[in-house]
N, C-alpha and C. Protein backbone atom coordinates (compact mmCIF):
# COMPACT_ATOMS: atom_id res chain seq x y z
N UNK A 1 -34.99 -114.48 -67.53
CA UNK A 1 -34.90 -113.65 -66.34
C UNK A 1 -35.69 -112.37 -66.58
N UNK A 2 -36.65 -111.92 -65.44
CA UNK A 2 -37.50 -111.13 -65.59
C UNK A 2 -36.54 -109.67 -64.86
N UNK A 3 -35.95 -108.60 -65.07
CA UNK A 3 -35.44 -107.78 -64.32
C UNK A 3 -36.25 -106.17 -64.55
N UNK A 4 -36.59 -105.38 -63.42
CA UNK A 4 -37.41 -104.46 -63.18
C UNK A 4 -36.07 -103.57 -62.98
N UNK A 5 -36.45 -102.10 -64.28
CA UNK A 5 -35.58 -101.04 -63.95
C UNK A 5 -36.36 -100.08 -63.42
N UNK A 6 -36.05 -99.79 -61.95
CA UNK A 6 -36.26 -97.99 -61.19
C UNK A 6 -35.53 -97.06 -61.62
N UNK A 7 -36.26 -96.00 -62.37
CA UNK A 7 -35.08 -94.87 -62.34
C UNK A 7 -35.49 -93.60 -61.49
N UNK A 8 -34.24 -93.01 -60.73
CA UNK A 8 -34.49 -92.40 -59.74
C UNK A 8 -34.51 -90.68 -60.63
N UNK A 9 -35.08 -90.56 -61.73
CA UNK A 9 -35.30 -89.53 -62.04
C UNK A 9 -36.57 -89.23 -62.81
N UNK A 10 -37.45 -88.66 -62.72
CA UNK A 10 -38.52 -88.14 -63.54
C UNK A 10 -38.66 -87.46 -64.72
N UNK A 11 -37.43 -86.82 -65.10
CA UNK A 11 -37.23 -86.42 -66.13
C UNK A 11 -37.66 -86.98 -67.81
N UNK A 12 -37.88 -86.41 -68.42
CA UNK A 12 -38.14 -87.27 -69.88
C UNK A 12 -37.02 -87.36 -70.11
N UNK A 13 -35.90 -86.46 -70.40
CA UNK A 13 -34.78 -86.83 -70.81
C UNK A 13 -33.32 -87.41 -70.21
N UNK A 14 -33.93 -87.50 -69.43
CA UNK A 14 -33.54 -88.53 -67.92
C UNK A 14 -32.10 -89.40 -68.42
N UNK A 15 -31.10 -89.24 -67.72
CA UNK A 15 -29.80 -89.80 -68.42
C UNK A 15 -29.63 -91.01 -67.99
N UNK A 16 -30.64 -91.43 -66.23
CA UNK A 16 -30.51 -92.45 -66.03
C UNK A 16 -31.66 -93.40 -66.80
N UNK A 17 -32.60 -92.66 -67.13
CA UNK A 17 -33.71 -93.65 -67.98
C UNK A 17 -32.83 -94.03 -69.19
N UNK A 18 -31.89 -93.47 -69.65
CA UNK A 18 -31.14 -93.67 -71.22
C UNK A 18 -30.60 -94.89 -70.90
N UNK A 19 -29.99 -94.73 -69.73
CA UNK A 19 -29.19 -96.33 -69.25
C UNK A 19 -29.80 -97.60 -69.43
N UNK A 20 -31.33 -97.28 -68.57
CA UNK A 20 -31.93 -98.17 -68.66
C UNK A 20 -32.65 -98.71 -70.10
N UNK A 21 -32.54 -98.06 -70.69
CA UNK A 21 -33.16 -98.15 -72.21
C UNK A 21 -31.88 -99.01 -73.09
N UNK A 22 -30.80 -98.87 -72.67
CA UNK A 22 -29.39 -99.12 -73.24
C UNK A 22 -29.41 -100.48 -72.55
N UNK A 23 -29.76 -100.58 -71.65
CA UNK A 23 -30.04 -102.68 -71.05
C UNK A 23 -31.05 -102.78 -71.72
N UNK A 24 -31.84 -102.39 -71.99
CA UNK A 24 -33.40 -103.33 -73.03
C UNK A 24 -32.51 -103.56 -74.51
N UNK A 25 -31.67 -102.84 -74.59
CA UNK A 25 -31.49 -102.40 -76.56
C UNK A 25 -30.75 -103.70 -76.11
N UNK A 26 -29.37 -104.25 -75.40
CA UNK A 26 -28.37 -105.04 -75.32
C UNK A 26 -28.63 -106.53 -74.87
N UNK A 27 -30.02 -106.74 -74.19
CA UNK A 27 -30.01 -107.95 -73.55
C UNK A 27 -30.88 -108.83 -74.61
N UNK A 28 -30.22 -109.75 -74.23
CA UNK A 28 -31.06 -111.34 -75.60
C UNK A 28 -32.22 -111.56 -75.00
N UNK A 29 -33.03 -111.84 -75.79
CA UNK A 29 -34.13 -112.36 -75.92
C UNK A 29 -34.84 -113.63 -74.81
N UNK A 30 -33.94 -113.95 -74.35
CA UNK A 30 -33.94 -115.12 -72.99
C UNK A 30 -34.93 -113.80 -71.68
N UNK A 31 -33.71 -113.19 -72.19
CA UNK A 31 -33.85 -111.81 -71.05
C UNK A 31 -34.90 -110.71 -71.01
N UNK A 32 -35.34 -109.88 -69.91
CA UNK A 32 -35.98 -109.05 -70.24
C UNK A 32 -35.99 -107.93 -68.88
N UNK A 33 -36.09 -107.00 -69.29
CA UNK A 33 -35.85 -105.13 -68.29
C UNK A 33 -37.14 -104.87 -68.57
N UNK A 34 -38.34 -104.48 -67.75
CA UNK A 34 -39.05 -103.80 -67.78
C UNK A 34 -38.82 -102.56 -66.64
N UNK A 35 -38.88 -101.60 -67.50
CA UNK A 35 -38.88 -100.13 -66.75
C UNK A 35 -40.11 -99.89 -66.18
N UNK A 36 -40.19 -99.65 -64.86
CA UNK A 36 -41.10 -99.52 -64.44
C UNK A 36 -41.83 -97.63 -64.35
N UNK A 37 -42.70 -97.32 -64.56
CA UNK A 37 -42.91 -95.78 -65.11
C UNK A 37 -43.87 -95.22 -64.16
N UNK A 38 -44.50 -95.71 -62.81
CA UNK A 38 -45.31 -95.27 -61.95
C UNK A 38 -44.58 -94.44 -60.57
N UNK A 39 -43.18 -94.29 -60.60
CA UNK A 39 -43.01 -94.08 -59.65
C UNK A 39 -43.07 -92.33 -59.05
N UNK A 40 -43.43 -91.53 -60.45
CA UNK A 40 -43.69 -90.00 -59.79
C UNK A 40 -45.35 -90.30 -59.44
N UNK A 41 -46.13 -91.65 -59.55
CA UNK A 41 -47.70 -91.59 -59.08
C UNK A 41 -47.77 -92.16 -57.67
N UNK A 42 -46.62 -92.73 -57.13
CA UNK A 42 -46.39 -93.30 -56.03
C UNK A 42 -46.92 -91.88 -55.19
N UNK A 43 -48.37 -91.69 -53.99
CA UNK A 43 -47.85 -90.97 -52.80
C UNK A 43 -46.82 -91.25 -51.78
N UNK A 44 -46.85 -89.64 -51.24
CA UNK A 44 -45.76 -90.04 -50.28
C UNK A 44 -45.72 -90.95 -49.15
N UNK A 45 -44.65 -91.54 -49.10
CA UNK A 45 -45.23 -92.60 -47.98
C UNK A 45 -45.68 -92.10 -46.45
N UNK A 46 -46.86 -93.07 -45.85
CA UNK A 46 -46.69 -92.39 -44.70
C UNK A 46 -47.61 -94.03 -44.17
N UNK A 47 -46.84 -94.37 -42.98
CA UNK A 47 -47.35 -95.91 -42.55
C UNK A 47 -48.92 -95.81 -42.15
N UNK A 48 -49.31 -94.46 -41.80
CA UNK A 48 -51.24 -94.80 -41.88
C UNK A 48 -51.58 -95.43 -42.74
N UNK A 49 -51.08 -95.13 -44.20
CA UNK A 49 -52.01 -95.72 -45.22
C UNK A 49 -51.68 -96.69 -45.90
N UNK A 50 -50.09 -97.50 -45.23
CA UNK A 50 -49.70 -98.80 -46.00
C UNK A 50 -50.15 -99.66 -45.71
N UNK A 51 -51.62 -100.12 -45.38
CA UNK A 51 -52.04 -100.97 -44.81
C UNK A 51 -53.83 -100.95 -45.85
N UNK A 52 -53.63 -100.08 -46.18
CA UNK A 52 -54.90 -99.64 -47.69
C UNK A 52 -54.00 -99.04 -48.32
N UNK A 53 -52.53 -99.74 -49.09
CA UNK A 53 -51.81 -98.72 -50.29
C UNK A 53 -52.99 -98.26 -51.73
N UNK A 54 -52.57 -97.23 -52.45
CA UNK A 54 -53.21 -96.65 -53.89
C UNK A 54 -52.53 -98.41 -54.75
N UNK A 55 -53.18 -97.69 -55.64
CA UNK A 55 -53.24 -98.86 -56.90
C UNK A 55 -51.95 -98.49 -57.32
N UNK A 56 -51.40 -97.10 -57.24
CA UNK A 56 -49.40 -97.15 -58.24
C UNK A 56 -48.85 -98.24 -56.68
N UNK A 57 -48.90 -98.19 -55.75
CA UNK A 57 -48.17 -98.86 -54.68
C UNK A 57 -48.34 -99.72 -54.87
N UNK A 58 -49.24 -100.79 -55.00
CA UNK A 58 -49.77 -102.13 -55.22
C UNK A 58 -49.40 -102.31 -56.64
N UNK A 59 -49.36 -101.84 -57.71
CA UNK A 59 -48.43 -101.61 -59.14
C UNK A 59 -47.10 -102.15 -58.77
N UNK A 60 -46.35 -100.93 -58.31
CA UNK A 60 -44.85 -101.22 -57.70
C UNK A 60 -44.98 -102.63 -56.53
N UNK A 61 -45.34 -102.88 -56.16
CA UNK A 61 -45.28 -104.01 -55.08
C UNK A 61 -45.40 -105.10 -56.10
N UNK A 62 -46.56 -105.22 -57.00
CA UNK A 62 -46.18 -106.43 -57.80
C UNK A 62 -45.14 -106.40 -59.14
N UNK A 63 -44.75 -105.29 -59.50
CA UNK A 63 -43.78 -105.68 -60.38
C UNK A 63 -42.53 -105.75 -59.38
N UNK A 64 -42.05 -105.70 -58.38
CA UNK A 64 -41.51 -106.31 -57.33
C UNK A 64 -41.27 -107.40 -57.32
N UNK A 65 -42.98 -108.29 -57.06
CA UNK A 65 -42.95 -109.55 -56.77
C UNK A 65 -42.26 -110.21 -57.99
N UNK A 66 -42.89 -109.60 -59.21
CA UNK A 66 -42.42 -110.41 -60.77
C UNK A 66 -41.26 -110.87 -61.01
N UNK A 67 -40.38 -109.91 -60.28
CA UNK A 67 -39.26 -109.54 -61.08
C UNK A 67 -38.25 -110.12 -60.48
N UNK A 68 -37.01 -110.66 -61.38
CA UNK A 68 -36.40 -111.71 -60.69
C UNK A 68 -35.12 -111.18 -60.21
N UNK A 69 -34.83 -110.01 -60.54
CA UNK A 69 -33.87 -108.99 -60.27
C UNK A 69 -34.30 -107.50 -60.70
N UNK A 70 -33.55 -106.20 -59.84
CA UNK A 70 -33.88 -104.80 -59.72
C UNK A 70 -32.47 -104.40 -60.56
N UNK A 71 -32.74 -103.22 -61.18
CA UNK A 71 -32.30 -102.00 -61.44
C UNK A 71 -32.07 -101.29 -61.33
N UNK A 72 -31.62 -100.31 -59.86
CA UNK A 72 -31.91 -98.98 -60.22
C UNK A 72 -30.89 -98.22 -60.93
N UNK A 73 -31.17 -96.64 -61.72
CA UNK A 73 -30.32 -96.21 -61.81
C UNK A 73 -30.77 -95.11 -61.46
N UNK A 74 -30.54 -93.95 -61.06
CA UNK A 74 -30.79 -93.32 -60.10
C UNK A 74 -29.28 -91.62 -60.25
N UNK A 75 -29.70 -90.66 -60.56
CA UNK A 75 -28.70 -89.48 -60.61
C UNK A 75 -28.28 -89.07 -58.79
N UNK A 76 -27.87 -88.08 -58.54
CA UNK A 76 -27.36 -87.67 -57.28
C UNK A 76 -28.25 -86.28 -57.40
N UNK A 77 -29.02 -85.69 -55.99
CA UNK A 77 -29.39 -84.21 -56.04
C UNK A 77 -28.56 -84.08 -54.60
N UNK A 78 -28.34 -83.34 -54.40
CA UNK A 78 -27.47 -82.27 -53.52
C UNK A 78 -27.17 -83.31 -52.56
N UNK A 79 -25.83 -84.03 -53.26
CA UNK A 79 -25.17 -85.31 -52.47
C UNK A 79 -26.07 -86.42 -51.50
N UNK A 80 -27.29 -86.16 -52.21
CA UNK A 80 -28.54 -87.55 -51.56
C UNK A 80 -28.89 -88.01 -52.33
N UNK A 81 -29.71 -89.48 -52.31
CA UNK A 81 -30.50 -89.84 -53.20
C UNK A 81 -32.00 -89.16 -53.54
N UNK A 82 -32.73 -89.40 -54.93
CA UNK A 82 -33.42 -88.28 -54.78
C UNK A 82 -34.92 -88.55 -54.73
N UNK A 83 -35.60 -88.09 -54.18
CA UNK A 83 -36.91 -87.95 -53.56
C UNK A 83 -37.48 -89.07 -53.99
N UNK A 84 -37.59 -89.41 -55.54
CA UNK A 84 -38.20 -90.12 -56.37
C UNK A 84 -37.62 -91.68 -55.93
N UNK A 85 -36.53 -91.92 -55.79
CA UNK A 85 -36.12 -93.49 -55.12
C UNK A 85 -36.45 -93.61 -54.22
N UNK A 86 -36.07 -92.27 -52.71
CA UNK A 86 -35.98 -92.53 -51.84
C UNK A 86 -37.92 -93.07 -50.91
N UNK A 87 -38.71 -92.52 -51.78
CA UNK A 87 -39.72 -92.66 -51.63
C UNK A 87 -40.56 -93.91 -51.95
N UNK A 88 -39.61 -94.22 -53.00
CA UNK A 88 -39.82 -95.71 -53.56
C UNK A 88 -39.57 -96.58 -52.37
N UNK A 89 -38.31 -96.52 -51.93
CA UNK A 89 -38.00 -97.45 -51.24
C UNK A 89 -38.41 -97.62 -49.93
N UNK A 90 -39.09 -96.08 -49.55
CA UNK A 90 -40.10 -96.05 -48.24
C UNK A 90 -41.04 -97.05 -48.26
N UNK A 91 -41.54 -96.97 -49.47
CA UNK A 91 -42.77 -97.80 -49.95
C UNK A 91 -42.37 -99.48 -49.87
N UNK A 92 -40.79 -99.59 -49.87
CA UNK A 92 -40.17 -101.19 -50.12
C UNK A 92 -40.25 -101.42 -48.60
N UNK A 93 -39.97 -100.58 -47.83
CA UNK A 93 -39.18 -101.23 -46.69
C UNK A 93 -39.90 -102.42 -45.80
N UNK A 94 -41.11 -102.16 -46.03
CA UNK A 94 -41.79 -103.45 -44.84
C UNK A 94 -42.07 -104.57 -45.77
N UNK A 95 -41.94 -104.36 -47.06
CA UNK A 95 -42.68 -105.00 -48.41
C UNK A 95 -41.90 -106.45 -48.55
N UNK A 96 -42.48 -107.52 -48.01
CA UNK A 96 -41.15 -108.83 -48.03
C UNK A 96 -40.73 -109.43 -49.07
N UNK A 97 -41.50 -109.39 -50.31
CA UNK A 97 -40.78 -110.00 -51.28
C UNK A 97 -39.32 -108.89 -52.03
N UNK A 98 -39.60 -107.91 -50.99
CA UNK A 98 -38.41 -107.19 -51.96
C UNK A 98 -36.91 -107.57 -51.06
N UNK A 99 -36.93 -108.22 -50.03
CA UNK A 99 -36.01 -108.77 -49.45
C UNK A 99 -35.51 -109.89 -49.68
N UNK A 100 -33.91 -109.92 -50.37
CA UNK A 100 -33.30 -110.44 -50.91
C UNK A 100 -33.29 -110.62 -52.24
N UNK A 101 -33.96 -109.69 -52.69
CA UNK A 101 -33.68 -109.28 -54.29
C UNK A 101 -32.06 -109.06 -54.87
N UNK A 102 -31.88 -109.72 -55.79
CA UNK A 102 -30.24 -109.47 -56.36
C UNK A 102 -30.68 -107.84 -57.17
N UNK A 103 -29.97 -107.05 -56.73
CA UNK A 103 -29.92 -105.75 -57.48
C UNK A 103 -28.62 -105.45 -57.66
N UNK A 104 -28.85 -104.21 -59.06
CA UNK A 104 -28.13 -103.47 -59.81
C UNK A 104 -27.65 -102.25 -58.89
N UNK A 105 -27.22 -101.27 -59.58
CA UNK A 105 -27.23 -99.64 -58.60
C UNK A 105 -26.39 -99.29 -60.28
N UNK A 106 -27.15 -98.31 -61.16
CA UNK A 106 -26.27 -97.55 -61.99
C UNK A 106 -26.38 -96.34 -61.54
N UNK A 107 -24.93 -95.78 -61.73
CA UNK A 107 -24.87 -94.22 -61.18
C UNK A 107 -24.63 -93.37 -62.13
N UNK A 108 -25.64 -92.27 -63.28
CA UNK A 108 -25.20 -91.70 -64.58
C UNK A 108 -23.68 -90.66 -64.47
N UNK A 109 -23.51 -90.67 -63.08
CA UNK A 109 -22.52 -89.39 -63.42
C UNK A 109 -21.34 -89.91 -62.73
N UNK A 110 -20.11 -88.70 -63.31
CA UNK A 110 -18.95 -89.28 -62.89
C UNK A 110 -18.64 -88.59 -61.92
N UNK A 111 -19.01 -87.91 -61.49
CA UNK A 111 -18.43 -87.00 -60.43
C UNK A 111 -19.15 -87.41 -58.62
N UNK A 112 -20.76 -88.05 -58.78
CA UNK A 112 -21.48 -88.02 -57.76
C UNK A 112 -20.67 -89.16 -56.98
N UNK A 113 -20.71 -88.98 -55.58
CA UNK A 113 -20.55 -90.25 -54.58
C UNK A 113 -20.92 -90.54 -53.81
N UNK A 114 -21.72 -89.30 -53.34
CA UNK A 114 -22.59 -89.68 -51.81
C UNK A 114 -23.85 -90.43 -52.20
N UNK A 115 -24.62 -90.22 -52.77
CA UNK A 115 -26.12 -90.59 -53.51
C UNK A 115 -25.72 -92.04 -53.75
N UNK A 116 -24.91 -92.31 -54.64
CA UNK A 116 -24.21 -93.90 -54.79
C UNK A 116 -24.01 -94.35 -53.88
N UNK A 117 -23.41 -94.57 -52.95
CA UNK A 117 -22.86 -94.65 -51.50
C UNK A 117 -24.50 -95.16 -50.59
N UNK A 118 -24.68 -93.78 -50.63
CA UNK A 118 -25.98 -93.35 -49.53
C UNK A 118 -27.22 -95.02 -50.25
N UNK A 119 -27.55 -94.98 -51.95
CA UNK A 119 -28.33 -95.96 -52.10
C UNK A 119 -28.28 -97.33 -51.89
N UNK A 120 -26.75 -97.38 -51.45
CA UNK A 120 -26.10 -99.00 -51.93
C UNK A 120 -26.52 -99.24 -50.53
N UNK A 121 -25.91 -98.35 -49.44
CA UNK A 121 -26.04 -98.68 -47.87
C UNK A 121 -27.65 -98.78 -47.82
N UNK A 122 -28.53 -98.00 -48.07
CA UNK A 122 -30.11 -98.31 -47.89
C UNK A 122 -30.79 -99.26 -48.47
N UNK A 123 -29.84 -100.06 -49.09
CA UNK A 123 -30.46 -101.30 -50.23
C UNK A 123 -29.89 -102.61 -49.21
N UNK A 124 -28.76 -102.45 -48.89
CA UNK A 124 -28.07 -103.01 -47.64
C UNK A 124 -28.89 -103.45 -46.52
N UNK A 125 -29.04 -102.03 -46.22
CA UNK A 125 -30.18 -102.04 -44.92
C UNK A 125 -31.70 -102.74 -44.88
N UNK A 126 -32.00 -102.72 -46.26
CA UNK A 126 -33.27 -103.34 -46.79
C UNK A 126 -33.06 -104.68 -47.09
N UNK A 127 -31.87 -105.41 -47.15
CA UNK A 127 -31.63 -106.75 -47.25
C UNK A 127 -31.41 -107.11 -48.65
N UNK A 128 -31.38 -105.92 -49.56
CA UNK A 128 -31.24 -106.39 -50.83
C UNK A 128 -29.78 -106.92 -51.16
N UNK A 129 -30.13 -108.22 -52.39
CA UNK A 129 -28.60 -108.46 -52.38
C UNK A 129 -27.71 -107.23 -53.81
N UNK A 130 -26.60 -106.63 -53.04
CA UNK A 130 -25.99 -105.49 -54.29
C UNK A 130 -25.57 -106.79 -55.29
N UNK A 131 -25.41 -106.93 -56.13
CA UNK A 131 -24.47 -107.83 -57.59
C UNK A 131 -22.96 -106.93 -57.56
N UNK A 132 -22.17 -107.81 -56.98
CA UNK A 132 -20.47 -107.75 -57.52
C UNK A 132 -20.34 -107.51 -59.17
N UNK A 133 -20.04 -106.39 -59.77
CA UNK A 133 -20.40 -106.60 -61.21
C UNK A 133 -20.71 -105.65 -61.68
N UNK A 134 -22.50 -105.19 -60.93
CA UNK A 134 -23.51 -104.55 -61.36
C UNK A 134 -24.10 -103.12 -61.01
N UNK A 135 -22.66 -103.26 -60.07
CA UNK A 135 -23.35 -101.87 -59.59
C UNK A 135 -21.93 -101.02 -59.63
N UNK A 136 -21.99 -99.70 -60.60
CA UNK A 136 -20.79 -99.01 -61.23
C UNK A 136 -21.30 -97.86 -61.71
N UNK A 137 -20.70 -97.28 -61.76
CA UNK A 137 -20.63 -95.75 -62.50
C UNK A 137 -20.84 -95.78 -64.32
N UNK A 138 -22.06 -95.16 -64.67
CA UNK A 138 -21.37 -95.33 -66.38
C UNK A 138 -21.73 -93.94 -66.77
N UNK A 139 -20.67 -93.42 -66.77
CA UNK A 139 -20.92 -91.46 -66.99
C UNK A 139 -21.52 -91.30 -68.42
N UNK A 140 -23.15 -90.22 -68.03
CA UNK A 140 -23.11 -90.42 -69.45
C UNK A 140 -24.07 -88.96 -68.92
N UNK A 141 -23.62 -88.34 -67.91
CA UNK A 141 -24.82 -87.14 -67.78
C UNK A 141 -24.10 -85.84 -68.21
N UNK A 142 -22.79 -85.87 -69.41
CA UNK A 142 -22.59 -84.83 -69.63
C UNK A 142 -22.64 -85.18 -71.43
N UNK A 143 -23.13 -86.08 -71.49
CA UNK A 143 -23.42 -86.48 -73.04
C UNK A 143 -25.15 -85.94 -73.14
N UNK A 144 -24.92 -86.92 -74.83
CA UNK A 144 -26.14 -86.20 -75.39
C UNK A 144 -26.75 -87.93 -75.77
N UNK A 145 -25.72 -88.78 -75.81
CA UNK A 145 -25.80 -90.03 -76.45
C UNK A 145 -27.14 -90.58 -75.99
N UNK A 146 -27.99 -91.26 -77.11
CA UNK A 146 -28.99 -91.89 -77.09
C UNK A 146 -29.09 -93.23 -76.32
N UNK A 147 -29.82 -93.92 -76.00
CA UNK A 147 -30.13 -95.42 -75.76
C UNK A 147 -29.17 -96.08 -76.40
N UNK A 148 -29.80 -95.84 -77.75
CA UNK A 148 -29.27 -97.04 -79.44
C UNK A 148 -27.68 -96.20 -79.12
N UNK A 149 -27.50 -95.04 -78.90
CA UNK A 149 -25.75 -94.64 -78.94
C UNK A 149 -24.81 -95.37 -78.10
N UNK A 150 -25.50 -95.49 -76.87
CA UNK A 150 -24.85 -95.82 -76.04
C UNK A 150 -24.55 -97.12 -75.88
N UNK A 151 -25.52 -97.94 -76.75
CA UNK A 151 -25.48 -99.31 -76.65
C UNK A 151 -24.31 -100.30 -77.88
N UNK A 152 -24.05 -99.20 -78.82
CA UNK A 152 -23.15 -99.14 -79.78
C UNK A 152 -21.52 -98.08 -79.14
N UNK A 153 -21.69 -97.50 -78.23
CA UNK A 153 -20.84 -97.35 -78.06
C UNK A 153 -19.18 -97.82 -77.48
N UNK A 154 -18.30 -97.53 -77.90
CA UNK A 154 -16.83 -98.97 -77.83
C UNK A 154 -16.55 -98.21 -76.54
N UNK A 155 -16.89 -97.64 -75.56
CA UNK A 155 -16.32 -97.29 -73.98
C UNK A 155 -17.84 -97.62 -73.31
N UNK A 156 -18.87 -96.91 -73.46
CA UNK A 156 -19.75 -97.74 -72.48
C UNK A 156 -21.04 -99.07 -72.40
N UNK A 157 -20.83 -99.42 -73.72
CA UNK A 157 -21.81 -100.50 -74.15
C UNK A 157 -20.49 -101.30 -73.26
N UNK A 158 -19.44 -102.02 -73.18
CA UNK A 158 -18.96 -102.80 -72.70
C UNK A 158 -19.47 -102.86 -71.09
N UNK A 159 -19.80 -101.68 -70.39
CA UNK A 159 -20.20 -101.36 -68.89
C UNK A 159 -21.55 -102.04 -68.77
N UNK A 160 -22.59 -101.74 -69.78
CA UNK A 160 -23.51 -101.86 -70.01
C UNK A 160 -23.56 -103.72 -70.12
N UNK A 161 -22.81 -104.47 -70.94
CA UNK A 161 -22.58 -105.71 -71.29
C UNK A 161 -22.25 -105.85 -69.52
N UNK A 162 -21.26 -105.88 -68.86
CA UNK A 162 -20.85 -106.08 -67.60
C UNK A 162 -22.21 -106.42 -67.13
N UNK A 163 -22.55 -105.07 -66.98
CA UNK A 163 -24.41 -105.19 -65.72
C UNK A 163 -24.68 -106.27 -66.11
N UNK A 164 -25.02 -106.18 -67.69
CA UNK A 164 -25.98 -107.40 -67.85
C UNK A 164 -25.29 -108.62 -67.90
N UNK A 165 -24.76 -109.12 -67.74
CA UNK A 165 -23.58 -110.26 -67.81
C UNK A 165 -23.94 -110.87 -65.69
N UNK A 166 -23.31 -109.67 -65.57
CA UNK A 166 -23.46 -110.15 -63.89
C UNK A 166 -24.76 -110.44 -63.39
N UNK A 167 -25.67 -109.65 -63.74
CA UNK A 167 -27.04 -110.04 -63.65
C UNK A 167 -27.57 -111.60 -63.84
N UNK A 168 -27.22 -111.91 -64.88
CA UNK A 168 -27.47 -113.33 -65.49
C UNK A 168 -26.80 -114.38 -65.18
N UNK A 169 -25.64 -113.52 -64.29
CA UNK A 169 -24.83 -115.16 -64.27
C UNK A 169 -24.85 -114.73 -62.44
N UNK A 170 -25.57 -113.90 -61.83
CA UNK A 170 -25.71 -114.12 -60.24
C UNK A 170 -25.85 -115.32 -59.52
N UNK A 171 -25.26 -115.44 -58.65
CA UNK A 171 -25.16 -116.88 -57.37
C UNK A 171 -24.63 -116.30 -56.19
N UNK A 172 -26.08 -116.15 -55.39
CA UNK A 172 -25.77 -115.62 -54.02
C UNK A 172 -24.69 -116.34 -53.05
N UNK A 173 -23.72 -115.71 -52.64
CA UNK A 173 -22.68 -116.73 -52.01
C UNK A 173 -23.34 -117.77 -51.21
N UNK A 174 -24.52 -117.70 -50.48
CA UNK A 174 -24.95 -118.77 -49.85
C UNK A 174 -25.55 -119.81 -50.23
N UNK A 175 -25.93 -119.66 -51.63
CA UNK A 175 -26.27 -120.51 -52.57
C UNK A 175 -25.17 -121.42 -53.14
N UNK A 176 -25.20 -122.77 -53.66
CA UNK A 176 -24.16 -123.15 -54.98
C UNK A 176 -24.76 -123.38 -56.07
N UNK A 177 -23.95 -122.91 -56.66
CA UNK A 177 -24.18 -122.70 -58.17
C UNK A 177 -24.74 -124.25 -58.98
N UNK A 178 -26.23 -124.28 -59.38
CA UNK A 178 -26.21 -125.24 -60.00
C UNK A 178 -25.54 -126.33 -60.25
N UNK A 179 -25.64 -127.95 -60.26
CA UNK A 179 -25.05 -128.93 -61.05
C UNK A 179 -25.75 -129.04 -62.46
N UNK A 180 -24.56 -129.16 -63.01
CA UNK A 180 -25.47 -129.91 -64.34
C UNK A 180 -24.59 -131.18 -64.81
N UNK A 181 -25.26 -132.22 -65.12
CA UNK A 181 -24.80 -133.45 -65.63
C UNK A 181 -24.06 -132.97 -67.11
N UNK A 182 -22.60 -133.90 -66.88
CA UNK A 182 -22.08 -134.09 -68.16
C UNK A 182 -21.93 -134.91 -68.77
């Protein structure tokens, strides 16, 4: 399984990039998270020019297509989602292979709810499918904890195991789940 992590922060020390670094450290080798790192080169969207997108848009559009499930994790700025997703997803909205994508939603903090809320409903609205499972809170924006910490850690490496667990074992209700001969 090919899965693409967005993180909705630009930061280097980015608490939601740590998350995402904490699914690369945890997932087997079957598996794979590529973080995707173009999205402060994304311009702003504006529908004149999605019809001749830049080369980061056409970047993001095909690691889109690649990817067999999304990521985001994404902090809260002044109870919205923040510029950096929301712009992303300007860029998703007419984009068809991103419809019906099984996605994640990690939220780094424990306190935010609107931004969580606000992304899940616009992922909704975009047709993406949310994962029962995968999309949760794993507070870690008042720590200092590393990737490798967090992925060893006995309270949120288990959260971390969850995502990735649900991820891998997704079956859209309208789907049935594989037969396999016994």
């Amino acid at each position: 399984m090919k899965i693409l992590g967005l993180c909705g922060s630009l930061r280097k020390q980015s608490r939601s990039l740590v998350l995402l670094q904490a699914i690369q450290i945890l997932m087997d080798e079957e598996n794979e998270l590529v973080i995707f790192d173009g999205l402060g080169s994304l311009p702003l969207f504006n529908p004149d020019i999605e019809g001749s997108p830049s080369s980061s848009v056409l970047a993001l559009w095909s690691a889109i297509e690649k990817a067999d499930a999304i990521v985001f994790a994404s902090p809260e700025y002044a109870h919205g989602v923040t510029g950096t997703i929301k712009n992303a997803l300007d860029w998703l909205v007419g984009y068809i292979p991103f419809a019906g994508k099984p996605v994640a939603v990690l939220n780094p903090s424990h306190r935010s709810e609107h931004a969580d809320a606000a992304l899940r409903e616009i992922l909704r609205t975009m047709a993406a499918r949310l994962i029962p499972g995968a999309c949760l809170r794993v507070a870690v924006t008042s720590s200092k904890l590393s990737a490798q910490e967090i992925a060893t850690d006995s309270e949120l490496a288990p959260l971390i195991h969850r995502v990735i667990f649900s991820l891998e074992n997704y079956v859209p209700e309208d789907e049935e789940p594989m037969q396999t001969d016994a």
